[in-house]
N, C-alpha and C. Protein backbone atom coordinates (compact mmCIF):
# COMPACT_ATOMS: atom_id res chain seq x y z
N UNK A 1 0.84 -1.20 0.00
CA UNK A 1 0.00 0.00 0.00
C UNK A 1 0.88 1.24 0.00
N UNK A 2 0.54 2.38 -0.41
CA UNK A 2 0.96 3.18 -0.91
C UNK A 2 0.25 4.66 0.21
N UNK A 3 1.10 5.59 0.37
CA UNK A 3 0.63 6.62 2.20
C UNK A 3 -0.47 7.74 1.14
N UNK A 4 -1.30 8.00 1.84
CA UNK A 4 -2.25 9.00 1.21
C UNK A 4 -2.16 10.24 1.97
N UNK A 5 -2.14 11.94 1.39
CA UNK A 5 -1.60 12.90 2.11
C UNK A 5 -2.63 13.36 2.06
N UNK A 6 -3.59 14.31 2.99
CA UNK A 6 -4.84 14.82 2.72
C UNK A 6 -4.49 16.07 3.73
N UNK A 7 -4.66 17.20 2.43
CA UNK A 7 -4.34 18.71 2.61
C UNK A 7 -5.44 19.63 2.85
N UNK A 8 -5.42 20.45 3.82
CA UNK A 8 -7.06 21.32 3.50
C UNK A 8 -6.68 22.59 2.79
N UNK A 9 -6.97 22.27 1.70
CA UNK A 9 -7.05 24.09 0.55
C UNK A 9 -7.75 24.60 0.99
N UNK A 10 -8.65 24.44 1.79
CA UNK A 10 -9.44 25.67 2.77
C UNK A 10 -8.78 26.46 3.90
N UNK A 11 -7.89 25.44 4.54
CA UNK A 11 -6.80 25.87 5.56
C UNK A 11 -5.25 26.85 4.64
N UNK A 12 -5.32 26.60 3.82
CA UNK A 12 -4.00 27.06 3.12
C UNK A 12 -4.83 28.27 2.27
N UNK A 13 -5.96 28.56 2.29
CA UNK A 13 -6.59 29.41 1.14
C UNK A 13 -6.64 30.78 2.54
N UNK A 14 -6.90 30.21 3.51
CA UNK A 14 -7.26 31.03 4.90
C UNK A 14 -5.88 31.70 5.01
N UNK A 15 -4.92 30.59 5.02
CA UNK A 15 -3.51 31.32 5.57
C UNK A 15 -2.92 32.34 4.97
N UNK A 16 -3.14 32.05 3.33
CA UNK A 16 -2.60 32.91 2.49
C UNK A 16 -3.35 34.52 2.69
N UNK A 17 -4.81 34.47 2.84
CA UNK A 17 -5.56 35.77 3.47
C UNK A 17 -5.37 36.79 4.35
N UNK A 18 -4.98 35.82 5.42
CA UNK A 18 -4.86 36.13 6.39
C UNK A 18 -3.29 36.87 6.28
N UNK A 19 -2.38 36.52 5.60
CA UNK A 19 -0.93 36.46 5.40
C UNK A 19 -1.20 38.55 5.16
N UNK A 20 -1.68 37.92 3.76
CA UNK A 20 -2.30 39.48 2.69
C UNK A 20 -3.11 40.79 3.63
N UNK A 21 -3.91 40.25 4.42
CA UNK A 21 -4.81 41.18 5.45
C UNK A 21 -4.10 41.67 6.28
N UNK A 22 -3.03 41.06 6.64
CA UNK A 22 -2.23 41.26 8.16
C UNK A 22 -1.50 42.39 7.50
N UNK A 23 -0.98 42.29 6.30
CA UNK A 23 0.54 43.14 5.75
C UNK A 23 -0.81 44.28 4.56
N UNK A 24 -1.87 44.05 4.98
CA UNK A 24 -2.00 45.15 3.76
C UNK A 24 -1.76 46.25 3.80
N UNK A 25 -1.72 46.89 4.01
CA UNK A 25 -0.75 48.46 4.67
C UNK A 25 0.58 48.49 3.67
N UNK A 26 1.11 47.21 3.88
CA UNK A 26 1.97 47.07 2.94
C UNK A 26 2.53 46.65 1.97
N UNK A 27 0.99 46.39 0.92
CA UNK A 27 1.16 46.37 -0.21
C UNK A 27 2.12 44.59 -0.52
N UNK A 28 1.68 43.69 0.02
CA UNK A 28 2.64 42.89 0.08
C UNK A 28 1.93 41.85 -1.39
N UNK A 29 3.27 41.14 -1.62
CA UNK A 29 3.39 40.14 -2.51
C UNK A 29 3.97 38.65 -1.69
N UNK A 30 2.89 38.18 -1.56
CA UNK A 30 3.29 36.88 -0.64
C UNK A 30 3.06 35.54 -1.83
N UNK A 31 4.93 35.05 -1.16
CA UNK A 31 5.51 33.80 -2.03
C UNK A 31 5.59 32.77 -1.04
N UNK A 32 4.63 31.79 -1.87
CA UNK A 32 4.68 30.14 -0.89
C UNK A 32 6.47 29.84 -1.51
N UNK A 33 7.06 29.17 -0.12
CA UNK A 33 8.38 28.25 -0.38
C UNK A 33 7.77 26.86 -1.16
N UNK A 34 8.27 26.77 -2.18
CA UNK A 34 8.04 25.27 -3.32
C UNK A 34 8.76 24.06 -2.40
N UNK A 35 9.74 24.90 -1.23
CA UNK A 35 10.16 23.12 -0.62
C UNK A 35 9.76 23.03 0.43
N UNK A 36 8.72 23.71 0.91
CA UNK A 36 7.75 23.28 2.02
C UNK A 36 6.47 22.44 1.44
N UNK A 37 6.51 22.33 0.05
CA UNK A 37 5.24 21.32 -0.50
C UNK A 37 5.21 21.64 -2.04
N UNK A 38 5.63 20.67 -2.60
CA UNK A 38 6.22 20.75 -4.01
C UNK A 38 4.89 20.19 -5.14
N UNK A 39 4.06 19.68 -4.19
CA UNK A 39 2.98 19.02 -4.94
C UNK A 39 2.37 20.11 -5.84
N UNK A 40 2.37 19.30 -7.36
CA UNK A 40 1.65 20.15 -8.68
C UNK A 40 0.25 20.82 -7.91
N UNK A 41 -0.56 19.90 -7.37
CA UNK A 41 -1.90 20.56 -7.10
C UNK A 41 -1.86 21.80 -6.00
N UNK A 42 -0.66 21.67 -4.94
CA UNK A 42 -0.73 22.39 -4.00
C UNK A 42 -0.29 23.57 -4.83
N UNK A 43 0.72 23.85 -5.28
CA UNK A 43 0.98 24.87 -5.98
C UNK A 43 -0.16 25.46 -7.32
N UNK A 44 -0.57 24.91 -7.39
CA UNK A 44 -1.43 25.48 -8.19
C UNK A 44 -2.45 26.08 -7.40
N UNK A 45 -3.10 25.61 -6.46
CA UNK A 45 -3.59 26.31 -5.60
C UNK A 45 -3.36 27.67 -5.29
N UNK A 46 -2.07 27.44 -5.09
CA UNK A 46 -1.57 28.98 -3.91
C UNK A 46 -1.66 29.96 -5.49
N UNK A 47 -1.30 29.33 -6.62
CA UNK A 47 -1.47 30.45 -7.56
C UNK A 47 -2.62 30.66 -8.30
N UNK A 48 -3.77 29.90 -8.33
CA UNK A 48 -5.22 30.36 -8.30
C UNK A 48 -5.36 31.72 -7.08
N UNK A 49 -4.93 31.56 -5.65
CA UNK A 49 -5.22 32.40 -5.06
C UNK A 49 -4.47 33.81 -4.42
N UNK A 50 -3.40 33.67 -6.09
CA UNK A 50 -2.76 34.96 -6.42
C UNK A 50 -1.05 34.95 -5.79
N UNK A 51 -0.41 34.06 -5.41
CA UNK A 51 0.27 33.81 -4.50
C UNK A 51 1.41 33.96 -6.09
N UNK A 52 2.96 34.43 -5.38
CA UNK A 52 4.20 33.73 -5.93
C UNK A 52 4.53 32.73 -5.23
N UNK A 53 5.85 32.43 -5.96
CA UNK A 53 6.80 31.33 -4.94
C UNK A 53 8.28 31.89 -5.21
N UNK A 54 8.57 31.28 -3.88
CA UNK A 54 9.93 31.42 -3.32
C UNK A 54 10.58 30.06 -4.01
N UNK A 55 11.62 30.35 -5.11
CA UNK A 55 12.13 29.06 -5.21
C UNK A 55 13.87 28.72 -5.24
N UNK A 56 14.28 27.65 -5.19
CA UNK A 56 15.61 27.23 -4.91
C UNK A 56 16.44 26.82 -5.46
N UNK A 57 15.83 25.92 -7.01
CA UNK A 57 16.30 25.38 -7.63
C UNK A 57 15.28 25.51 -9.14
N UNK A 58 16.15 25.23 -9.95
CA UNK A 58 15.61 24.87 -11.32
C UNK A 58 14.37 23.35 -11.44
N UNK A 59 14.58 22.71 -10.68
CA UNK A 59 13.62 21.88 -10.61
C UNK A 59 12.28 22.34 -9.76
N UNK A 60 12.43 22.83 -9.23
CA UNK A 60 10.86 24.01 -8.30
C UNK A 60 10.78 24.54 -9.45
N UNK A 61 11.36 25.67 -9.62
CA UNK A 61 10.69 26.11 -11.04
C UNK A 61 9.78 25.52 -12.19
N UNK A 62 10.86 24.45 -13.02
CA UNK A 62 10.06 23.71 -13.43
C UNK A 62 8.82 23.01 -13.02
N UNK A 63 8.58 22.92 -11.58
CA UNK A 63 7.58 22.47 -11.03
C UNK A 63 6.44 23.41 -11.58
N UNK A 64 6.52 24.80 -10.60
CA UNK A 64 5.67 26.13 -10.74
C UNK A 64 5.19 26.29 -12.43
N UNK A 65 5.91 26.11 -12.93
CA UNK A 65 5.71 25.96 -14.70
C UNK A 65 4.89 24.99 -15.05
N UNK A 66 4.83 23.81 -14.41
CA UNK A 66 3.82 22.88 -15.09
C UNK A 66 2.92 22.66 -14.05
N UNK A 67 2.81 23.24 -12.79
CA UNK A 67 1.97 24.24 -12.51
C UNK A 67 0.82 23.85 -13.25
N UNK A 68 1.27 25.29 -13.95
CA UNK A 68 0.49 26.32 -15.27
C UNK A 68 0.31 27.68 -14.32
N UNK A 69 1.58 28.21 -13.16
CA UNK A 69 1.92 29.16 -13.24
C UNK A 69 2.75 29.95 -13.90
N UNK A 70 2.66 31.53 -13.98
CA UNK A 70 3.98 32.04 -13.98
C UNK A 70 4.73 32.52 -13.67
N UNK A 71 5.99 32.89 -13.76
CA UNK A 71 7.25 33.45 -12.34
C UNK A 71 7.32 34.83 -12.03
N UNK A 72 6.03 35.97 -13.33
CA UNK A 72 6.13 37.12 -12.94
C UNK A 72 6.27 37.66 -11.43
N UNK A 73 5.53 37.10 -10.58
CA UNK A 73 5.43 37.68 -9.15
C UNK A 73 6.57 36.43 -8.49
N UNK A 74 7.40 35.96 -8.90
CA UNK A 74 7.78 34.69 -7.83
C UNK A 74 9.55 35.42 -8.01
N UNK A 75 10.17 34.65 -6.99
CA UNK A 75 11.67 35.04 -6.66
C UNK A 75 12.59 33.82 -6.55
N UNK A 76 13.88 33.71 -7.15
CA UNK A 76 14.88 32.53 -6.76
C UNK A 76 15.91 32.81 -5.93
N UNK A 77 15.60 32.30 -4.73
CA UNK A 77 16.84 32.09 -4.11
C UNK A 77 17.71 31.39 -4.31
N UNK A 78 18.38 31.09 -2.97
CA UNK A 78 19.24 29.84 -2.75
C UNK A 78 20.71 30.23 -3.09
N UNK A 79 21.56 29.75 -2.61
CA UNK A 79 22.77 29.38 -3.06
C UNK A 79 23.21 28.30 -4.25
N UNK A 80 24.49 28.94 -4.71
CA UNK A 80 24.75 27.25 -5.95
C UNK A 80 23.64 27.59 -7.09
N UNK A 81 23.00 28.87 -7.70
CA UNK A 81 22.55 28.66 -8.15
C UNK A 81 23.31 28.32 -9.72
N UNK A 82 23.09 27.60 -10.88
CA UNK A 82 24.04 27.41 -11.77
C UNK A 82 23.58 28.31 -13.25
N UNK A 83 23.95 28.15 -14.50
CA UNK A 83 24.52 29.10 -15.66
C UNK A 83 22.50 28.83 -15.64
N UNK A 84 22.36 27.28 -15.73
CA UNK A 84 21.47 27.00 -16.52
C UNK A 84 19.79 27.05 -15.65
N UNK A 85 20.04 27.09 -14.41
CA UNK A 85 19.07 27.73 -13.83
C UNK A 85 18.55 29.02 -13.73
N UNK A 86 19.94 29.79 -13.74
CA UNK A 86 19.63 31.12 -13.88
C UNK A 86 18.73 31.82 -15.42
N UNK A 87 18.91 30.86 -16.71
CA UNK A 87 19.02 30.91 -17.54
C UNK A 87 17.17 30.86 -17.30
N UNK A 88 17.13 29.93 -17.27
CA UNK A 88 15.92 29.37 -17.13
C UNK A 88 15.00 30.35 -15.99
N UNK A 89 15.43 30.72 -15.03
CA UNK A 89 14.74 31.85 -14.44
C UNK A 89 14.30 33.07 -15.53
N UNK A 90 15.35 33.52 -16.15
CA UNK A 90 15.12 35.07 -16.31
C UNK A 90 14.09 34.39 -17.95
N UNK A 91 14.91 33.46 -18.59
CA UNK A 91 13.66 33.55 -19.83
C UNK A 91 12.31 33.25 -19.52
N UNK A 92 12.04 32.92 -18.35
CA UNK A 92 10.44 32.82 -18.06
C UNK A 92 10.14 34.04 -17.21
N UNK A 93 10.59 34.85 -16.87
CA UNK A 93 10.23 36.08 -16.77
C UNK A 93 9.97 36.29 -15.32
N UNK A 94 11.36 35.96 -14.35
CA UNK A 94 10.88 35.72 -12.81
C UNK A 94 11.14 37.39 -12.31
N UNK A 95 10.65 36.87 -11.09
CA UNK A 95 10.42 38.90 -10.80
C UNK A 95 11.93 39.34 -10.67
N UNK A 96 12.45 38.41 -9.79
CA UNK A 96 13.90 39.16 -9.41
C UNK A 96 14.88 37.63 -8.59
N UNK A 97 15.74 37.96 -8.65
CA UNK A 97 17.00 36.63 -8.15
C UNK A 97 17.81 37.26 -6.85
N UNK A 98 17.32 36.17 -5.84
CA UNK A 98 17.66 36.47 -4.85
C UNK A 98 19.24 36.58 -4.64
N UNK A 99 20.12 37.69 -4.58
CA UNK A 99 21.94 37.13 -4.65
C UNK A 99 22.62 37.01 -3.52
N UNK A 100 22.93 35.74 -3.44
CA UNK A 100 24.08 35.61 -1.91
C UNK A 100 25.25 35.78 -2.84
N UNK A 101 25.72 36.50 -3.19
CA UNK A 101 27.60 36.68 -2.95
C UNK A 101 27.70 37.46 -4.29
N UNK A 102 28.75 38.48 -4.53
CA UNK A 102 29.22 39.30 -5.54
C UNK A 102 29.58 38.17 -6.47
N UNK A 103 30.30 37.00 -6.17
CA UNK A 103 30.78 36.11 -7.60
C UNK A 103 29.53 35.84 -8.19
N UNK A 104 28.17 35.21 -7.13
CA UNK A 104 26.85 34.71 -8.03
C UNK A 104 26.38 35.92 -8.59
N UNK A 105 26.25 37.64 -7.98
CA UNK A 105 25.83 38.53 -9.09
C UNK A 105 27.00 38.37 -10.77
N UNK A 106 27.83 38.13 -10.56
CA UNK A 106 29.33 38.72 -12.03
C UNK A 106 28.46 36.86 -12.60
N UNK A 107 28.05 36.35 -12.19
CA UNK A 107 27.41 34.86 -13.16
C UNK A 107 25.87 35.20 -13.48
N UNK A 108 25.01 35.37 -13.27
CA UNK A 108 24.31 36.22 -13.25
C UNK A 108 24.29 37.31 -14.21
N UNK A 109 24.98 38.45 -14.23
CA UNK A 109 25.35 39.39 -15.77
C UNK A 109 25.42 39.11 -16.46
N UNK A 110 26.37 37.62 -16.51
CA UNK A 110 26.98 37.23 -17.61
C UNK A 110 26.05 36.17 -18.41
N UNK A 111 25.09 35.75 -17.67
CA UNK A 111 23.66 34.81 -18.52
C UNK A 111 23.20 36.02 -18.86
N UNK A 112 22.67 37.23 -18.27
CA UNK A 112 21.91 37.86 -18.63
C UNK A 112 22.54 38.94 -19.75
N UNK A 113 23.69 39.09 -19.76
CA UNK A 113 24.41 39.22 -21.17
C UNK A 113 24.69 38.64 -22.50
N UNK A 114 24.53 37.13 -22.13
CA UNK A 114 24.36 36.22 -23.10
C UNK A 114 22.94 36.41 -23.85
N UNK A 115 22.23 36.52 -23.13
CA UNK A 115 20.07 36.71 -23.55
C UNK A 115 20.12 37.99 -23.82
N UNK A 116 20.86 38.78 -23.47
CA UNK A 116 20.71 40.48 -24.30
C UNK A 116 19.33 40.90 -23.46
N UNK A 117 19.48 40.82 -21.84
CA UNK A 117 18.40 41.00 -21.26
C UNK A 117 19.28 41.81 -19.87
N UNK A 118 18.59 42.35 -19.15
CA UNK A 118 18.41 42.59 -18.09
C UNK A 118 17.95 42.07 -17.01
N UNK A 119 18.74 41.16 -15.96
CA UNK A 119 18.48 40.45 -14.45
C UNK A 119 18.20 41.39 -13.75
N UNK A 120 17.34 41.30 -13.47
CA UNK A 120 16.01 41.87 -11.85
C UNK A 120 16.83 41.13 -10.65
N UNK A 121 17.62 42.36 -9.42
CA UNK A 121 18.31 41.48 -8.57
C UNK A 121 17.79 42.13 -7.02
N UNK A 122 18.04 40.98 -6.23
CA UNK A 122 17.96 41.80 -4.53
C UNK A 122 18.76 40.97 -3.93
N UNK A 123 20.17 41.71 -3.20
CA UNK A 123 20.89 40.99 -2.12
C UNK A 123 20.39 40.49 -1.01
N UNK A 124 20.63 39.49 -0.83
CA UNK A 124 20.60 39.03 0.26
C UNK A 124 21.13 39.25 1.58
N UNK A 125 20.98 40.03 2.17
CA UNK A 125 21.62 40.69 3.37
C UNK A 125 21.62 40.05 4.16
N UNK A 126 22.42 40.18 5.22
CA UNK A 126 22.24 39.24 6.71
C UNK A 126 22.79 40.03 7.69
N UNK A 127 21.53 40.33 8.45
CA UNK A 127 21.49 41.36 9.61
C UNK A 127 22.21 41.06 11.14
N UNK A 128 22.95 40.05 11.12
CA UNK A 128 23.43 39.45 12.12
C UNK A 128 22.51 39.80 13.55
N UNK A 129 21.59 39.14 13.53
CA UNK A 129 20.43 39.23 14.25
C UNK A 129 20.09 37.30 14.63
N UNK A 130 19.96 37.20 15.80
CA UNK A 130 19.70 35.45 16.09
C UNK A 130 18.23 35.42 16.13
N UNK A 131 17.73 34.76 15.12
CA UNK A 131 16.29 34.16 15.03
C UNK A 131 15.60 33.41 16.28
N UNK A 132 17.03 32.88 17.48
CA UNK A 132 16.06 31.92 18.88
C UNK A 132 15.43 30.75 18.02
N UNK A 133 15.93 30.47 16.85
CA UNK A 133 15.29 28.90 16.55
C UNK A 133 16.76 28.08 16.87
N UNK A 134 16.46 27.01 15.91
CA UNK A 134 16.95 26.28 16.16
C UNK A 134 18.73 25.97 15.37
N UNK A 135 19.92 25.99 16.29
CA UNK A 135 20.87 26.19 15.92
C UNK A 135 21.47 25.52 13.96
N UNK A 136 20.93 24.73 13.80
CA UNK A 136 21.12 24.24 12.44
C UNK A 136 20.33 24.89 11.25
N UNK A 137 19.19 25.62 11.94
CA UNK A 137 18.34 26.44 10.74
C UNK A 137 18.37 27.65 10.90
N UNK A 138 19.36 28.43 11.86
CA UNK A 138 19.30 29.96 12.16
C UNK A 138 20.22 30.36 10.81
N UNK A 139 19.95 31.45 10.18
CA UNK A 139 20.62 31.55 8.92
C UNK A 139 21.59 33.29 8.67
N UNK A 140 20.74 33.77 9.48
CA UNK A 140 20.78 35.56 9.98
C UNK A 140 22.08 35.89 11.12
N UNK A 141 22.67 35.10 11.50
CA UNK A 141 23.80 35.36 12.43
C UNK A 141 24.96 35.57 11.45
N UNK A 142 25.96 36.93 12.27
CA UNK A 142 27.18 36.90 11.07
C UNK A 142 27.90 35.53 10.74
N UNK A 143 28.07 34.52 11.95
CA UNK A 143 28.81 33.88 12.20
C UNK A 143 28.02 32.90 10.98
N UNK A 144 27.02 32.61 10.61
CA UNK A 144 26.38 32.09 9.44
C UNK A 144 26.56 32.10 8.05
N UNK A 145 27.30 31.81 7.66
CA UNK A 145 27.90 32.11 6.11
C UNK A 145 26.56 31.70 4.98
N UNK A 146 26.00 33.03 5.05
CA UNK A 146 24.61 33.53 4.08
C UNK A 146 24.30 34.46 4.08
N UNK A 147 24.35 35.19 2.66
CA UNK A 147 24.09 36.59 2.38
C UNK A 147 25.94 37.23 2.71
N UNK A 148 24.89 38.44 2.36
CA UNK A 148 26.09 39.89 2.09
C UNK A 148 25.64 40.43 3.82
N UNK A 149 27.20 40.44 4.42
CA UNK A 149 26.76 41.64 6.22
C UNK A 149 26.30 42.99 5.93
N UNK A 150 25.51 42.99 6.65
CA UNK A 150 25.08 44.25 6.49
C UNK A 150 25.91 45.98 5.97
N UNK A 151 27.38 45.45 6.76
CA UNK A 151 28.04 46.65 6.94
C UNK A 151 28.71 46.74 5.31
N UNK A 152 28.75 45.24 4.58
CA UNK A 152 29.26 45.81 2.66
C UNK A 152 27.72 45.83 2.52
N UNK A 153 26.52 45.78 2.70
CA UNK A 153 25.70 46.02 1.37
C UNK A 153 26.16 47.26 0.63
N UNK A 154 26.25 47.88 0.83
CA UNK A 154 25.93 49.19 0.05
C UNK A 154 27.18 49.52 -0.78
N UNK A 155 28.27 48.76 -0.51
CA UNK A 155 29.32 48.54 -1.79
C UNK A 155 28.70 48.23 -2.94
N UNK A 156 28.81 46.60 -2.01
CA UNK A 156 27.92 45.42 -3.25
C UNK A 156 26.17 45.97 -3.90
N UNK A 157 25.91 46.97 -3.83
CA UNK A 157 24.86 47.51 -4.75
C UNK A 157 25.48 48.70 -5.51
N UNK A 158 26.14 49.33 -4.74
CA UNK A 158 26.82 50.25 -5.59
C UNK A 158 28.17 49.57 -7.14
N UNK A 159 28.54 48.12 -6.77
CA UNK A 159 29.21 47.59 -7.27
C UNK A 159 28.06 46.81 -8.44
N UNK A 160 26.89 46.67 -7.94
CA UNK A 160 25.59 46.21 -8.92
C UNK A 160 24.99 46.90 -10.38
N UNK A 161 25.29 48.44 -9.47
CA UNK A 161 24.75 49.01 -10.43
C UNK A 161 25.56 49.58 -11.63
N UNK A 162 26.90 49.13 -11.54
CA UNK A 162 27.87 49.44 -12.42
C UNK A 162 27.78 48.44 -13.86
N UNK A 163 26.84 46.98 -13.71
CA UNK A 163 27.23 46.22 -14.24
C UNK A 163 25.55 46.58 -15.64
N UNK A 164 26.10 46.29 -16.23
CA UNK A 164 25.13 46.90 -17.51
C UNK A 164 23.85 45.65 -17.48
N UNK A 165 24.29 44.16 -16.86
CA UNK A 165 23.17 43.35 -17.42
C UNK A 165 21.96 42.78 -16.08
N UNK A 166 22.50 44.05 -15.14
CA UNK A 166 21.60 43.79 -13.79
C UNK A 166 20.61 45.11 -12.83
N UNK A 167 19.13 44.59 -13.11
CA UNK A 167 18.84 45.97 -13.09
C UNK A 167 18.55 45.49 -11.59
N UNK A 168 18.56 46.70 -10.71
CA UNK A 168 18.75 46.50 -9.04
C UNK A 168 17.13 46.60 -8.86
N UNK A 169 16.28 45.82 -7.67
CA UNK A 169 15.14 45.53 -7.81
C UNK A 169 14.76 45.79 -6.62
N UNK A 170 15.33 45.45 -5.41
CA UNK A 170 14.92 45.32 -4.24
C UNK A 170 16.24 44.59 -3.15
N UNK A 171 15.67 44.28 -2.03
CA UNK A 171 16.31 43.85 -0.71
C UNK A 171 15.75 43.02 -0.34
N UNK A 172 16.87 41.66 0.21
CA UNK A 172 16.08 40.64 0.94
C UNK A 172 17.23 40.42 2.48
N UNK A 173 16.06 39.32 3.07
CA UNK A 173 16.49 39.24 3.88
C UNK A 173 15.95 37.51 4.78
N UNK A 174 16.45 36.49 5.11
CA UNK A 174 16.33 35.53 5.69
C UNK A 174 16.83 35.33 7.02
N UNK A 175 16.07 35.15 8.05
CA UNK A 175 17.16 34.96 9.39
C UNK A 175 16.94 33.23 9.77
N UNK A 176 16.03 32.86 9.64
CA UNK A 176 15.55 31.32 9.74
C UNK A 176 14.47 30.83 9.73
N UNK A 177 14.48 29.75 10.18
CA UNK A 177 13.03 28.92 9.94
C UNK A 177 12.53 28.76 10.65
N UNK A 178 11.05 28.21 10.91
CA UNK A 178 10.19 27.63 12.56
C UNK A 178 10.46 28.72 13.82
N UNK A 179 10.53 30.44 12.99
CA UNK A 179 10.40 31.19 14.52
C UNK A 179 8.92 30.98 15.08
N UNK A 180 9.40 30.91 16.41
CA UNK A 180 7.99 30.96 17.48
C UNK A 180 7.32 32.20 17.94
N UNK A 181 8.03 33.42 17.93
CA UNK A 181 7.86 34.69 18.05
C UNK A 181 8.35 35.53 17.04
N UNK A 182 7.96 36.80 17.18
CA UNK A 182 8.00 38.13 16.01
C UNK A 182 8.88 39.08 16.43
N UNK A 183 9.44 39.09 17.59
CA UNK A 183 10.74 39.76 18.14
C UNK A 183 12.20 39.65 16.97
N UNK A 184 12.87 38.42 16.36
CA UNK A 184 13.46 38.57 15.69
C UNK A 184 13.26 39.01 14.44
N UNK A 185 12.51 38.78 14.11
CA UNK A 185 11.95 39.54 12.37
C UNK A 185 11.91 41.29 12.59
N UNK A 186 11.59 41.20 13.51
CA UNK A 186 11.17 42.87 14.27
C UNK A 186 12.48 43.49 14.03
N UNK A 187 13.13 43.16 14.51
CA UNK A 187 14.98 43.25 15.17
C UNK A 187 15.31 43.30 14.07
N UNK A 188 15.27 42.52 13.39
CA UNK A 188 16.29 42.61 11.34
C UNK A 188 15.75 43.60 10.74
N UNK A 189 14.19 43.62 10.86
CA UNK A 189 13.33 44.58 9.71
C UNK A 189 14.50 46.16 10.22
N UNK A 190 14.10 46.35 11.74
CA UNK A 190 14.34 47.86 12.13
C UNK A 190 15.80 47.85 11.57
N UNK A 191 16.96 46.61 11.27
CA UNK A 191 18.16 46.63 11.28
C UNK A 191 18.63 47.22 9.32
N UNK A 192 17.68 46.26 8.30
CA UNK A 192 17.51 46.16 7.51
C UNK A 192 16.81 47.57 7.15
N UNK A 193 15.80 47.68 7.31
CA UNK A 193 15.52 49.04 6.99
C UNK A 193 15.96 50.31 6.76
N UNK A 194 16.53 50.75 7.91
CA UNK A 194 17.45 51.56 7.46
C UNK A 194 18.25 51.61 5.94
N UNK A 195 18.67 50.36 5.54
CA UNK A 195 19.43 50.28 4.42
C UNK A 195 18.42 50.38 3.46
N UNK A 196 17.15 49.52 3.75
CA UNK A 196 16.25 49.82 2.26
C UNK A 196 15.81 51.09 2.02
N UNK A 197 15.90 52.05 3.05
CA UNK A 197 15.05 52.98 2.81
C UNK A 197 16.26 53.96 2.33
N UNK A 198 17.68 53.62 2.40
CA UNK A 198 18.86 54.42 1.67
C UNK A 198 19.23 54.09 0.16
N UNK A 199 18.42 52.73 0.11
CA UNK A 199 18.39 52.22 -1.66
C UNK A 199 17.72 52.36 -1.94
N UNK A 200 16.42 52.92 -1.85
CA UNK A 200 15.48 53.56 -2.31
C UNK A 200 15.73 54.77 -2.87
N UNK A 201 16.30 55.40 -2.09
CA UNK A 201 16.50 56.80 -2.44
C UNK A 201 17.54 57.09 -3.37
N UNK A 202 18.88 55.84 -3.52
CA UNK A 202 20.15 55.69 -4.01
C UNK A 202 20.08 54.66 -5.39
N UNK A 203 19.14 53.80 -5.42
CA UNK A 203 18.73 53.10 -6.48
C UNK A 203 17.46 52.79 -6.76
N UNK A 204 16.63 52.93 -6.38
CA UNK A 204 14.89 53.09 -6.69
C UNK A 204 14.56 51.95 -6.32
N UNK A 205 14.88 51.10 -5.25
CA UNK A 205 14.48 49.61 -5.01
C UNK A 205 13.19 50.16 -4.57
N UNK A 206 12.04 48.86 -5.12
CA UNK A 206 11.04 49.03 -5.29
C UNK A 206 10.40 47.88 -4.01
N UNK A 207 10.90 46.86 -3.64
CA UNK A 207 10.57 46.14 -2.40
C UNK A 207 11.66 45.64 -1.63
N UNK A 208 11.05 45.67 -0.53
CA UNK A 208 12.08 44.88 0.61
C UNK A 208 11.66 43.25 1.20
């Protein structure tokens, strides 16, 4: 016998609402993670009910694609991303590529120089801020090797905007997974902020 998974799209249709209601003030664009539930139907769901996705790899993508979504509103993270994922991001038309490190932006240009296009980008910052989860999934500590520290962003965008095949989009930010409280998100936003609201003014980033 074979395990049967039984999901409530009523419970996930609620969350996503509720997600949108809570942040409307701020205009938000809320992306389901593809590796918290990769299933064709689940994802199709979240994008019947207007949702992007957060994705990691070229194979999520491809997922979201046969779907029968599309990547206008969705974002790629991750590390390791490669020539041919990236490739595959920007010709389907994803909003923007999440960048951990100046070498993945100079790979990055250089697909998007190859396509005679322009990459939509947002660094990945890391606010050296401790999430209080759990030591193997905290991601936001300096001592955490992920993202750009806070104290180079503003090189590494100023070093962004020099490059002809990357248009600067926005700011991100990850501290970890399974928080139990809103104190650390609180703590990065006020930390982070500051900086978005100086690339705003310095490069027209349009979300954080």
């Amino acid at each position: 016998a074979t395990p049967t998974y039984v999901y409530s799209a009523g419970t996930m249709a609620d969350n996503h609402r509720r997600l949108r209601q809570g942040f409307a003030a701020l205009e938000p664009q809320v992306c389901y993670a593809v590796k918290a539930n990769s299933n064709l139907a689940v994802l199709r769901h979240f994008a019947n009910l207007g949702a992007g996705f957060d994705l990691v790899s070229g194979g999520e993508l491809r997922r979201v694609l046969a779907a029968g979504a599309d990547l206008r509103a969705s974002v790629f993270a991750g590390v390791g991303k490669t020539e041919d994922e990236i490739r595959l991001a920007l010709v389907n038309g994803i909003f923007a590529l999440h960048v951990e490190s100046e070498p993945e932006l100079a790979r990055i240009n250089h697909v998007a120089g190859q396509l005679g296009v322009q990459a939509p980008i947002a660094f990945r910052i890391n606010p050296d801020v401790d999430a209080g989860t759990h030591a193997k999934i905290t991601t936001g500590k300096a001592d955490n090797k992920f993202g750009i520290p806070l104290r180079q962003a503003p090189a590494a965008y100023e070093a962004a905007a020099k490059l002809k095949h990357i248009a600067i989009r926005g700011v991100q930010m990850h501290i970890g997974s399974q928080l139990t409280e809103a104190g650390p998100f609180a703590a990065a936003v006020e930390k982070v902020g500051a900086l978005a609201a100086q690339l705003k003014a310095s490069h027209g980033i349009t979300y954080f």
